[in-house]
Each structure stands twice: as structure tokens, then as C-alpha cells.
PDB file of N, CA and C in Angstrom:
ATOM      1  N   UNK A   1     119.462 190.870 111.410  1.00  0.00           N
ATOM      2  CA  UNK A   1     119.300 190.667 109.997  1.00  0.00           C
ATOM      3  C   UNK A   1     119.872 189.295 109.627  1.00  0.00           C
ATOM      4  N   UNK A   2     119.016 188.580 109.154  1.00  0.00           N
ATOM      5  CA  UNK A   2     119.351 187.475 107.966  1.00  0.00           C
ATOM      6  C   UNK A   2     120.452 187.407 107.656  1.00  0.00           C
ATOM      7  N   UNK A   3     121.722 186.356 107.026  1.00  0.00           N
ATOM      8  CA  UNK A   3     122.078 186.473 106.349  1.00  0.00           C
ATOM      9  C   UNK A   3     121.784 185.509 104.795  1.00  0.00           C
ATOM     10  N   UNK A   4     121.702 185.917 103.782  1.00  0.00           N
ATOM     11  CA  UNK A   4     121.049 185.195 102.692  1.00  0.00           C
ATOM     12  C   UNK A   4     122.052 183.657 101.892  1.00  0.00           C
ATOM     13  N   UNK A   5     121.470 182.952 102.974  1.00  0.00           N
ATOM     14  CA  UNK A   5     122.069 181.377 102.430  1.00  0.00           C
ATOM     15  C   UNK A   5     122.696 181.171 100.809  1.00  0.00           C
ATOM     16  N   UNK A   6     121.689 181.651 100.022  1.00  0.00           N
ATOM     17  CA  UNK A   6     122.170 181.512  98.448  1.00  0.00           C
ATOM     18  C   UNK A   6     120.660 179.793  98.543  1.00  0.00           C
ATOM     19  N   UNK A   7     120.698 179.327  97.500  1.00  0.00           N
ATOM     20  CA  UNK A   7     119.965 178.794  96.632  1.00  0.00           C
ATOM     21  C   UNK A   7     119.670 177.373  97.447  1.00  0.00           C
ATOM     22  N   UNK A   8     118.732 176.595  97.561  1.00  0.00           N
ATOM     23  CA  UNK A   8     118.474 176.242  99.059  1.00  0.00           C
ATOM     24  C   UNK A   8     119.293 174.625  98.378  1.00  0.00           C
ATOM     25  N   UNK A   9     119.569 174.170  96.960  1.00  0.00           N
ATOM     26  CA  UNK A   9     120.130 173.503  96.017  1.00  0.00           C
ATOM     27  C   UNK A   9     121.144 173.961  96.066  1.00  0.00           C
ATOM     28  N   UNK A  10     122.112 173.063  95.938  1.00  0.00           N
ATOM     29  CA  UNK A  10     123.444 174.596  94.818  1.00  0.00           C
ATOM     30  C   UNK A  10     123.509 174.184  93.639  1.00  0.00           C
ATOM     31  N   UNK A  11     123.695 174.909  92.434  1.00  0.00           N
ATOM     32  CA  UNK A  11     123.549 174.437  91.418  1.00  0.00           C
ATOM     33  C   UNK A  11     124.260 173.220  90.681  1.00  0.00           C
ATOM     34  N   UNK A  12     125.466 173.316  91.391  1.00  0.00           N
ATOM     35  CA  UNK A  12     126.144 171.956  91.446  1.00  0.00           C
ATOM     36  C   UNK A  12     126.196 170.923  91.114  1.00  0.00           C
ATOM     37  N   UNK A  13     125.124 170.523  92.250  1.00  0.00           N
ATOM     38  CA  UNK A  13     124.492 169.438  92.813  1.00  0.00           C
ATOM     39  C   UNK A  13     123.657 168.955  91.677  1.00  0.00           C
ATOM     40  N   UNK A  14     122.830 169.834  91.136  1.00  0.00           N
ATOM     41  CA  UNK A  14     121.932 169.829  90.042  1.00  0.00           C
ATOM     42  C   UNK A  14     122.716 168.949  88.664  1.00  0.00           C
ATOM     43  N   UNK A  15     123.955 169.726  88.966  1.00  0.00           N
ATOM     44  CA  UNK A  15     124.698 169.620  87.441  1.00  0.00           C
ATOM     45  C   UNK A  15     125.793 168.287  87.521  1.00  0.00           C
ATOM     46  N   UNK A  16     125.785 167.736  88.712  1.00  0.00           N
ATOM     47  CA  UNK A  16     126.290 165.980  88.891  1.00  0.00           C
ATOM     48  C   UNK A  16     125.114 164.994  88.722  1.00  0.00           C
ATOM     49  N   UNK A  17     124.300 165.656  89.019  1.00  0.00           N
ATOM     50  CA  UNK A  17     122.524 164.865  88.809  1.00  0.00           C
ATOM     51  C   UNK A  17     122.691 164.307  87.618  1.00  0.00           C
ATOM     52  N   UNK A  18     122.742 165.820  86.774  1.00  0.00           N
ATOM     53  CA  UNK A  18     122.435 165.350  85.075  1.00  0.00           C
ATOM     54  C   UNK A  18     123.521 164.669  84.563  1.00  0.00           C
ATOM     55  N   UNK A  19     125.200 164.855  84.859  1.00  0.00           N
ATOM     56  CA  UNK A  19     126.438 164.105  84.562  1.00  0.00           C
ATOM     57  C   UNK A  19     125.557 162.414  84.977  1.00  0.00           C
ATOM     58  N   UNK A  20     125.304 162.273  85.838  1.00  0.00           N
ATOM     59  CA  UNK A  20     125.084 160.992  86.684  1.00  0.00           C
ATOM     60  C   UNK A  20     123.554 160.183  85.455  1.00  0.00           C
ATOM     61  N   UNK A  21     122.699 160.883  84.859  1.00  0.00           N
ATOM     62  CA  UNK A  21     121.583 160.929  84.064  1.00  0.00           C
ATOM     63  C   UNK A  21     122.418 160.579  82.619  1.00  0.00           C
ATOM     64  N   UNK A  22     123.090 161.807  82.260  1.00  0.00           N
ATOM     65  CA  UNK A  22     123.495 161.400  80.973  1.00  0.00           C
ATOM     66  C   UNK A  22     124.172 159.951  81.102  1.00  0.00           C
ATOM     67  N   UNK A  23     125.151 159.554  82.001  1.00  0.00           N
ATOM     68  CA  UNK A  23     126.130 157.750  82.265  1.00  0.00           C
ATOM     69  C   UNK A  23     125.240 157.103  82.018  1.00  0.00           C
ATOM     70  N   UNK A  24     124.081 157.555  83.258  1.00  0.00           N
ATOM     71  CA  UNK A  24     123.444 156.274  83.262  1.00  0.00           C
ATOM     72  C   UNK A  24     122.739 155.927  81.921  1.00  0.00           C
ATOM     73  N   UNK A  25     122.340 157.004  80.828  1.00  0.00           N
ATOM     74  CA  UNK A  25     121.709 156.580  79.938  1.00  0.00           C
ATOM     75  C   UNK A  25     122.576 156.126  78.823  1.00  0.00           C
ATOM     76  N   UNK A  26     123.732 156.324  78.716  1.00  0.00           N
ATOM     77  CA  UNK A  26     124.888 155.580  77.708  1.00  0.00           C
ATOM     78  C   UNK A  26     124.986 154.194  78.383  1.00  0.00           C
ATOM     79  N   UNK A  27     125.327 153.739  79.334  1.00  0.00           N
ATOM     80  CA  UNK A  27     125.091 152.688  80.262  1.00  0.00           C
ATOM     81  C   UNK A  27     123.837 151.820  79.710  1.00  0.00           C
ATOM     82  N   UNK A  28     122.918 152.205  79.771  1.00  0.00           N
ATOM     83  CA  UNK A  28     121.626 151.446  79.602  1.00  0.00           C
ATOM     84  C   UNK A  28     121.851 151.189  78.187  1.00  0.00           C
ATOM     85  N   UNK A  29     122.361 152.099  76.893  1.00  0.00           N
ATOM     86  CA  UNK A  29     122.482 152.140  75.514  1.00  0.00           C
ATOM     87  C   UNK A  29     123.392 150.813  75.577  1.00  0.00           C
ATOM     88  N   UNK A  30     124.312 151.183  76.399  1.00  0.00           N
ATOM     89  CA  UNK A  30     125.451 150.143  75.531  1.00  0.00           C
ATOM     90  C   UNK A  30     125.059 148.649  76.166  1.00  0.00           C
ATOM     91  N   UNK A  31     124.553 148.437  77.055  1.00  0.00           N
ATOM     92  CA  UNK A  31     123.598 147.210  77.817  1.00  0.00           C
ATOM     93  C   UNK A  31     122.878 146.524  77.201  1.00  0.00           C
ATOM     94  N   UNK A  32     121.956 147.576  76.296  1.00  0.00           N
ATOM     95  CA  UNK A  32     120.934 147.049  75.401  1.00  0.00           C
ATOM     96  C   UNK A  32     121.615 146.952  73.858  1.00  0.00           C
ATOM     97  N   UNK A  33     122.713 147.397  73.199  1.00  0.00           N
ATOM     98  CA  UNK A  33     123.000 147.196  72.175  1.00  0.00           C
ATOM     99  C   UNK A  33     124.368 146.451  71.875  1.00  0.00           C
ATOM    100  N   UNK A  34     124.653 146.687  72.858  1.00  0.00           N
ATOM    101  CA  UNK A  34     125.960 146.362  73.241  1.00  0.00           C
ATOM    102  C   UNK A  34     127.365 146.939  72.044  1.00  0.00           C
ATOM    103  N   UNK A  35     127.134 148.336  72.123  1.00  0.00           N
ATOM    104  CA  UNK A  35     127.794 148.833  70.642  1.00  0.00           C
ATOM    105  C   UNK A  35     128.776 150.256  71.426  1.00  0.00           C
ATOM    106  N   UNK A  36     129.707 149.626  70.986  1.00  0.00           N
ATOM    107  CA  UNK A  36     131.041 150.341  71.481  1.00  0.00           C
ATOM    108  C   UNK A  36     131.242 151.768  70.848  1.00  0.00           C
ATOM    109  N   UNK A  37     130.777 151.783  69.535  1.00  0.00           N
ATOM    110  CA  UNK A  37     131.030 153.432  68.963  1.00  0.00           C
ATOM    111  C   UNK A  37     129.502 154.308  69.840  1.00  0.00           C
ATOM    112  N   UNK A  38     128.542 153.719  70.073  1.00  0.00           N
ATOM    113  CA  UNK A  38     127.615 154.642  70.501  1.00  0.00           C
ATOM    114  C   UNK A  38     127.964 154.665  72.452  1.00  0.00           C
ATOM    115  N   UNK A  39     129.265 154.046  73.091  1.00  0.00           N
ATOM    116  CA  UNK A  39     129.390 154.039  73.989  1.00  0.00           C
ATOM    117  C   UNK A  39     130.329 155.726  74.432  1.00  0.00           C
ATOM    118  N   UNK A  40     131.267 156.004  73.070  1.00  0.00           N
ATOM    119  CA  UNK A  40     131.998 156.855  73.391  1.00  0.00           C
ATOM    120  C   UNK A  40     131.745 158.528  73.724  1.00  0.00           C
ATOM    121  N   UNK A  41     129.868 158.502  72.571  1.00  0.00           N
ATOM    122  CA  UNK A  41     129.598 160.010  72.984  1.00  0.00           C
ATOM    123  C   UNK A  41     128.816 160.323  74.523  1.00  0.00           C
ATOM    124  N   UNK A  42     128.513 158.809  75.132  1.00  0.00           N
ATOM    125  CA  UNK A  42     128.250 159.018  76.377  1.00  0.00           C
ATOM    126  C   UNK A  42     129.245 159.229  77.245  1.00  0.00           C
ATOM    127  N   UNK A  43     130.371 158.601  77.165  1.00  0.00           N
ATOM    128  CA  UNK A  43     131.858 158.967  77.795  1.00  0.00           C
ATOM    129  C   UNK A  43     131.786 160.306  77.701  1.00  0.00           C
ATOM    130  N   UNK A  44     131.922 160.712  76.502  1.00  0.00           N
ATOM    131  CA  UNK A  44     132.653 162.361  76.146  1.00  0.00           C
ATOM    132  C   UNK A  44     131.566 162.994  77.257  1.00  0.00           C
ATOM    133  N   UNK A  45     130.188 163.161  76.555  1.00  0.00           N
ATOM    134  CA  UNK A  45     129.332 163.936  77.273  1.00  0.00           C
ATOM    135  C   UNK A  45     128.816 163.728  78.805  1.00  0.00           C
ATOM    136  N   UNK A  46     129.039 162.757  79.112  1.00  0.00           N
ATOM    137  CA  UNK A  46     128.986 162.795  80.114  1.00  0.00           C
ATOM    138  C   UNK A  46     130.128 163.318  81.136  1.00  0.00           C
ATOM    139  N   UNK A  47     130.883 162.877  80.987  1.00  0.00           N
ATOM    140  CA  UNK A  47     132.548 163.678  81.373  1.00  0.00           C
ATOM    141  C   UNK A  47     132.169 164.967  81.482  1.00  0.00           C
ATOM    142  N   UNK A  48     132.033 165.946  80.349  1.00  0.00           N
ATOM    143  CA  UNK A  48     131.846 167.072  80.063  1.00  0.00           C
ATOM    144  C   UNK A  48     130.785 167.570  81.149  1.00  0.00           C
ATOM    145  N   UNK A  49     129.588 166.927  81.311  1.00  0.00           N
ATOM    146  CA  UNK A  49     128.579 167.595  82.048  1.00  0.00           C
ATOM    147  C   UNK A  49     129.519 167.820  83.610  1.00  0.00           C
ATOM    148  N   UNK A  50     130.180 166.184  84.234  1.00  0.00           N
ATOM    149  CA  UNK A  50     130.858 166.478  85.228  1.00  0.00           C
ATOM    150  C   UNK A  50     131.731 167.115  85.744  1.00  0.00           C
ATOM    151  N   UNK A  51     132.702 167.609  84.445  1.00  0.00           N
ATOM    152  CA  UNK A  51     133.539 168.699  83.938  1.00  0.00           C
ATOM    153  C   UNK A  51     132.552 169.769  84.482  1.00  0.00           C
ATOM    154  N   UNK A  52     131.996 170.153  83.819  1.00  0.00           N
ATOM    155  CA  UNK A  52     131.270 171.278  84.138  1.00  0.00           C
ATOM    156  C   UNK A  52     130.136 171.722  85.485  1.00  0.00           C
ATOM    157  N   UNK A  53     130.121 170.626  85.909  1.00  0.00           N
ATOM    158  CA  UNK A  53     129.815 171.032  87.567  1.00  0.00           C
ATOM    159  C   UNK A  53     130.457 170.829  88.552  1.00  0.00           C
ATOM    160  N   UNK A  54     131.857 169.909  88.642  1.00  0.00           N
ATOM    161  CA  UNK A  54     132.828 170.564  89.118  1.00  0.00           C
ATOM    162  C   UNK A  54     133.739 172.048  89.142  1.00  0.00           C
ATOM    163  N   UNK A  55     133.468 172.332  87.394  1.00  0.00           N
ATOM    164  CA  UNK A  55     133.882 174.007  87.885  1.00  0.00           C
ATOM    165  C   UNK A  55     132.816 174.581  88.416  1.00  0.00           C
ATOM    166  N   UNK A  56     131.721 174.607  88.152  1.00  0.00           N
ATOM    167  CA  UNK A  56     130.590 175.556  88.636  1.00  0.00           C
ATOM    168  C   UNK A  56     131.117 175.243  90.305  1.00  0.00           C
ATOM    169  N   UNK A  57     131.208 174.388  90.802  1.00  0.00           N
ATOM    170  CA  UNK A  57     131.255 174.226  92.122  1.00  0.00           C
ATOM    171  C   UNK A  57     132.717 174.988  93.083  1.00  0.00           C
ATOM    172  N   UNK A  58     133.492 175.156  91.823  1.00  0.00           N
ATOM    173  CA  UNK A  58     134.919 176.044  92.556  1.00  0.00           C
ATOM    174  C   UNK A  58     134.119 178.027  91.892  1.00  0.00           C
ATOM    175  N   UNK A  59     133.383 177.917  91.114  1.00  0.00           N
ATOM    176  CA  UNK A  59     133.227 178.964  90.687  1.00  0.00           C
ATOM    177  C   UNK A  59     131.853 179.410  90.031  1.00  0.00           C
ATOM    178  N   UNK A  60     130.680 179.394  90.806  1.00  0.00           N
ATOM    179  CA  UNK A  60     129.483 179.883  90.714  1.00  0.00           C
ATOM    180  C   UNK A  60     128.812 180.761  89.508  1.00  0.00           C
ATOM    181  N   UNK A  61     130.022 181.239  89.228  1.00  0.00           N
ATOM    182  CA  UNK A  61     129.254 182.218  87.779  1.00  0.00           C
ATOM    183  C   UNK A  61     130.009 181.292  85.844  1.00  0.00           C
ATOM    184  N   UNK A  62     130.946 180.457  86.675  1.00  0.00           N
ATOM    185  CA  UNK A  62     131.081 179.554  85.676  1.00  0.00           C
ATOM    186  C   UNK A  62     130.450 178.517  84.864  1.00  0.00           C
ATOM    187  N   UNK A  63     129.395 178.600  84.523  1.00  0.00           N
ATOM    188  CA  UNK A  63     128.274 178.138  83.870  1.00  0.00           C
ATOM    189  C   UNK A  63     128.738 177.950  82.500  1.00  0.00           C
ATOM    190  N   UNK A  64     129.538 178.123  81.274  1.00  0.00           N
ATOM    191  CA  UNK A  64     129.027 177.993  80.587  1.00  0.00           C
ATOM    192  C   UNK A  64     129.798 176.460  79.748  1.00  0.00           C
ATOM    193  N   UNK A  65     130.842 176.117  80.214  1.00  0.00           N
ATOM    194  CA  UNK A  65     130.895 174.468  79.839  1.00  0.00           C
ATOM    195  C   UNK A  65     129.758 173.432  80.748  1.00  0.00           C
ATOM    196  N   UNK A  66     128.896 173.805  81.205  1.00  0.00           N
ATOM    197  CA  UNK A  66     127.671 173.339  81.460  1.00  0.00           C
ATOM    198  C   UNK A  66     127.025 173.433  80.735  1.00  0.00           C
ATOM    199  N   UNK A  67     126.210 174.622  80.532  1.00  0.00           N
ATOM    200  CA  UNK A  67     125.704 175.280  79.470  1.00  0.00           C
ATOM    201  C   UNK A  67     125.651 175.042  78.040  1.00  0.00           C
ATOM    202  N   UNK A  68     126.935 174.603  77.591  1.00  0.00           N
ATOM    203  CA  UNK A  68     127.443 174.570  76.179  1.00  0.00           C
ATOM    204  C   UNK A  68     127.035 173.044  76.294  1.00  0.00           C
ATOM    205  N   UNK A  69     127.474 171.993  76.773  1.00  0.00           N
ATOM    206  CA  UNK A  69     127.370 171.310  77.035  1.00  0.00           C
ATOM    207  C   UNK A  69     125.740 170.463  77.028  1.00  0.00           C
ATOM    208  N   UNK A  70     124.935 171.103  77.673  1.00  0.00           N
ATOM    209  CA  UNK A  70     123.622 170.277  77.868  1.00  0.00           C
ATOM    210  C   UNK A  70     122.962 170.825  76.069  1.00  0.00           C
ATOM    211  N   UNK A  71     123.483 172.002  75.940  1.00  0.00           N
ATOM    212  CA  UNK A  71     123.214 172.469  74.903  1.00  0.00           C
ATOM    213  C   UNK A  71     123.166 171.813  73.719  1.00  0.00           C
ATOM    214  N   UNK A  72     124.275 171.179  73.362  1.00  0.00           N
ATOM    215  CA  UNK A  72     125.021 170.316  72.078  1.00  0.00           C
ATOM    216  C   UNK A  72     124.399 169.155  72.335  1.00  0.00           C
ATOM    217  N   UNK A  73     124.228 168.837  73.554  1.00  0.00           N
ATOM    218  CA  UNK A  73     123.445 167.127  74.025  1.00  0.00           C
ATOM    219  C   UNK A  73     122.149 167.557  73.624  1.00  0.00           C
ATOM    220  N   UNK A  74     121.279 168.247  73.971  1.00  0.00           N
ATOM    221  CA  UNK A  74     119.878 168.304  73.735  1.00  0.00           C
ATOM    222  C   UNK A  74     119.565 168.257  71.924  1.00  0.00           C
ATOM    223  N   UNK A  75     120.769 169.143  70.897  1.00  0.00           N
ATOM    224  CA  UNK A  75     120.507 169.056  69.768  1.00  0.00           C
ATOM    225  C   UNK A  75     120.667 168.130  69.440  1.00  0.00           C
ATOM    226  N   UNK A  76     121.653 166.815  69.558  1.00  0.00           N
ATOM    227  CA  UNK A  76     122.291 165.706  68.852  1.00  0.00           C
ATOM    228  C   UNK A  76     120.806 164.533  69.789  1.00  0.00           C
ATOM    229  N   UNK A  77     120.507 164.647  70.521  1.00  0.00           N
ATOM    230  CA  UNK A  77     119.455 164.087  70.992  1.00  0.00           C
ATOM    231  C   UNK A  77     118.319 163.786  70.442  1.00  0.00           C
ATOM    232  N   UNK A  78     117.829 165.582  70.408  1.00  0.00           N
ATOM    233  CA  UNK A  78     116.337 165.746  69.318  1.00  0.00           C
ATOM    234  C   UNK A  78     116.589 165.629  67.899  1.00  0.00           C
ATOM    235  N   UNK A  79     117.583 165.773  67.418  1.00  0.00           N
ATOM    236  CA  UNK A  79     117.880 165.538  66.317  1.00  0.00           C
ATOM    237  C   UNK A  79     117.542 163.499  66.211  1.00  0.00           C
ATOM    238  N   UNK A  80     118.463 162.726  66.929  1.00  0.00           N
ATOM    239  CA  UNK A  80     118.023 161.708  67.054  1.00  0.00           C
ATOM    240  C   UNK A  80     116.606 161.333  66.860  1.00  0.00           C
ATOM    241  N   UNK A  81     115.897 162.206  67.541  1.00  0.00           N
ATOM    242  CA  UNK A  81     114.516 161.602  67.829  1.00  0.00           C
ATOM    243  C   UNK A  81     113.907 161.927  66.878  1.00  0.00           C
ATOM    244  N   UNK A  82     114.350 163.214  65.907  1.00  0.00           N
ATOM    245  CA  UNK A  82     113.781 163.600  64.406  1.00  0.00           C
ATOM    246  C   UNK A  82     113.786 162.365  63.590  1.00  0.00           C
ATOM    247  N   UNK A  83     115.154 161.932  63.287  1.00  0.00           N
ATOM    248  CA  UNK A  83     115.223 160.731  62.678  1.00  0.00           C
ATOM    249  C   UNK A  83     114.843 159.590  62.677  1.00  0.00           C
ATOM    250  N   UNK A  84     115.433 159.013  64.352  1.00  0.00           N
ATOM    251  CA  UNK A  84     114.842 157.435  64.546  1.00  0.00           C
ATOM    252  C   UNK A  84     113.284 157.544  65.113  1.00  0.00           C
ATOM    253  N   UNK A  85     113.040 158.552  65.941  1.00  0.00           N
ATOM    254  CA  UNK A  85     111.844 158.348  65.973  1.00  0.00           C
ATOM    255  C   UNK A  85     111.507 157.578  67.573  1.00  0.00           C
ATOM    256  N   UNK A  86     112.581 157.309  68.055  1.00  0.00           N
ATOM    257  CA  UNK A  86     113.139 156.485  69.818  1.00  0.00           C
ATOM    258  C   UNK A  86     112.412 157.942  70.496  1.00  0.00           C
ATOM    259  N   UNK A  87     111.575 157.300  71.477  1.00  0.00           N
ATOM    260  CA  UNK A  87     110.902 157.999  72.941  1.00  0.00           C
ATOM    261  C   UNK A  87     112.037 158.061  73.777  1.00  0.00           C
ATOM    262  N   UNK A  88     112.058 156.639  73.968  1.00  0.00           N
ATOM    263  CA  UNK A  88     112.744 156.603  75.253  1.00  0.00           C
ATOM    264  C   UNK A  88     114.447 156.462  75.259  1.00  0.00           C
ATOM    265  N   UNK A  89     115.368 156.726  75.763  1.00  0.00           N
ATOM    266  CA  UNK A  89     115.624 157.553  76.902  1.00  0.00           C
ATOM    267  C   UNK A  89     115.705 158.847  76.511  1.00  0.00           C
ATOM    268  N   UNK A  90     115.491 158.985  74.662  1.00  0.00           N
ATOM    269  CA  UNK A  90     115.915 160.176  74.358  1.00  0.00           C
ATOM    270  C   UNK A  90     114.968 161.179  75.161  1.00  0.00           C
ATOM    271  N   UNK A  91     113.592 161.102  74.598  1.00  0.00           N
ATOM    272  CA  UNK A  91     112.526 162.332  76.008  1.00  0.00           C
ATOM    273  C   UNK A  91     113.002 162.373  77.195  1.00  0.00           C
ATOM    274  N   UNK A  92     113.671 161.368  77.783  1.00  0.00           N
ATOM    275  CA  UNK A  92     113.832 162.129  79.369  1.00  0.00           C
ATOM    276  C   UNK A  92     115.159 162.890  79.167  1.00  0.00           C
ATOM    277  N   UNK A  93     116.336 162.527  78.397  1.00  0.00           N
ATOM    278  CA  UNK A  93     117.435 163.244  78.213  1.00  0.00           C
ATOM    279  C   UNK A  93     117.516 164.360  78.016  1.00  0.00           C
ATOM    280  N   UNK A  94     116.295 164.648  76.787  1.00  0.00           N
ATOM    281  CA  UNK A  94     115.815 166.127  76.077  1.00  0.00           C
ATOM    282  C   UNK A  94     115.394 166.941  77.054  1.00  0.00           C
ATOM    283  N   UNK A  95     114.289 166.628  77.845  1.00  0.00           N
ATOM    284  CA  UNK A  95     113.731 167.151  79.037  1.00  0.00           C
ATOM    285  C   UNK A  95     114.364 167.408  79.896  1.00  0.00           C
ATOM    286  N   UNK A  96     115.569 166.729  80.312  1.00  0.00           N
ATOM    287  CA  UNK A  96     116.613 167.053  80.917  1.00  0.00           C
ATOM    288  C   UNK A  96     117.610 168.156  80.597  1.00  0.00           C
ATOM    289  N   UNK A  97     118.000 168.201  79.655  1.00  0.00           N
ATOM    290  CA  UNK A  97     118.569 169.128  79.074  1.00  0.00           C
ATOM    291  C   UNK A  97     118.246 170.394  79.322  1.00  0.00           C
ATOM    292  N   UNK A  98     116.867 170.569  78.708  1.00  0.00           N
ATOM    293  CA  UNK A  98     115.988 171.369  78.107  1.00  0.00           C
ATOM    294  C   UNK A  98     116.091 172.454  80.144  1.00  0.00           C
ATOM    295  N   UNK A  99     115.615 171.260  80.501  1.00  0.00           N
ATOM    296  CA  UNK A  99     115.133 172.278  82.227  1.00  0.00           C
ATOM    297  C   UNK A  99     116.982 172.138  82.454  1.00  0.00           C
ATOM    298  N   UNK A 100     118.169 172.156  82.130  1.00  0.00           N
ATOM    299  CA  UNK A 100     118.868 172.511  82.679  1.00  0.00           C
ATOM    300  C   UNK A 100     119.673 173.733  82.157  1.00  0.00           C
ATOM    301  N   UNK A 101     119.717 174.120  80.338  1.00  0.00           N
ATOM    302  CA  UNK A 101     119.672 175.421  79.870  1.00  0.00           C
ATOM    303  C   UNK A 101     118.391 176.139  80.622  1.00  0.00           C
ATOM    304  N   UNK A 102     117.491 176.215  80.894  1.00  0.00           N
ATOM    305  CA  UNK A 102     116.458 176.946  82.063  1.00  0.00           C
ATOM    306  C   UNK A 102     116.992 177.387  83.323  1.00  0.00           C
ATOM    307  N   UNK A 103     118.002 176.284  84.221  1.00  0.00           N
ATOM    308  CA  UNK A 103     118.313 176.451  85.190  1.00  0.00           C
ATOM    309  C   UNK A 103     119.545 177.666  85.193  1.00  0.00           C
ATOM    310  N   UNK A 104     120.261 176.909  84.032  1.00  0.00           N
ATOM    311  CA  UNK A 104     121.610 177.671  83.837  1.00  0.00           C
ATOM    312  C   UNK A 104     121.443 179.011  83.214  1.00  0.00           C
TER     313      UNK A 104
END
């Protein structure tokens, strides 16, 4: 008999992806605007995402400062995009988000 590996990903891995996604897109913000107050909610949130797949990674059913997390990013995001009306990076962020409350 088998024994059952678990998830051929670990979810983890997934959840430093998006930490590594959200930087890079505060990164690119503050590059192109060069504006220090819109630098800090990429700090916070991004932190937070890495925060949160480092615990998932000591503790597998610990999901939900991940969770909470992509959560609050995806609203303050689309909300963005309600207003200004910006595609880009906000759609891939959203989309990001979006498939990682899915995952989680």
C-alpha cells in the first residue's frame, strides 16, 4: 500500500509565491511613482502574506492569517479599480487573490 504524499505543491509554497507577487507589485508602484505613503501598504501586506505562509508551513490547517489576509488585499484592490479605474497590476493582484481564497 501507498503511502499518500499529501498535495504534490504544498500550500506554502503557493503562499510565498503570492507574498513574493504582492512585493513585487508595491516595488513596481513605488518605481513608477516614486511615493512613499503608497509604499507602506505593500510592506504591511506583503509581510502579512509571508507571515502567513510561514505559519501555514509549521502548521497546515493554519490558514487563516493567509486567508484574512489575501482577503482584505483583494477588497482594497477592487475597490481601487472601482475608483481609479487602473488594469494593471491591480487585475493580476485581484486574480491573484481571488484563486488564492479558492485555494485556501
Amino acid at each position: 500500500m501507498q503511502k499518500d504524499s499529501g498535495p504534490l505543491v504544498p500550500l506554502y509554497w503557493i503562499g510565498f509565491g503570492y507574498a513574493a507577487l504582492v512585493a513585487s507589485d508595491w516595488i513596481t508602484g513605488y518605481a513608477k511613482a516614486g511615493s512613499v505613503p503608497a509604499l507602506l501598504p505593500g510592506v504591511f501586506f506583503s509581510g502579512l502574506a509571508g507571515l502567513g505562509a510561514y505559519w501555514l508551513s509549521q502548521d497546515p490547517r493554519n490558514i487563516w492569517a493567509s486567508l484574512v489576509t489575501s482577503g482584505i488585499f483583494a477588497g482594497i484592490m477592487g475597490m481601487r479599480f472601482y475608483h481609479y479605474g487602473k488594469c494593471m497590476p491591480v487585475d493580476l493582484i485581484v486574480g491573484s487573490n481571488s484563486l488564492m481564497e479558492l485555494i485556501y
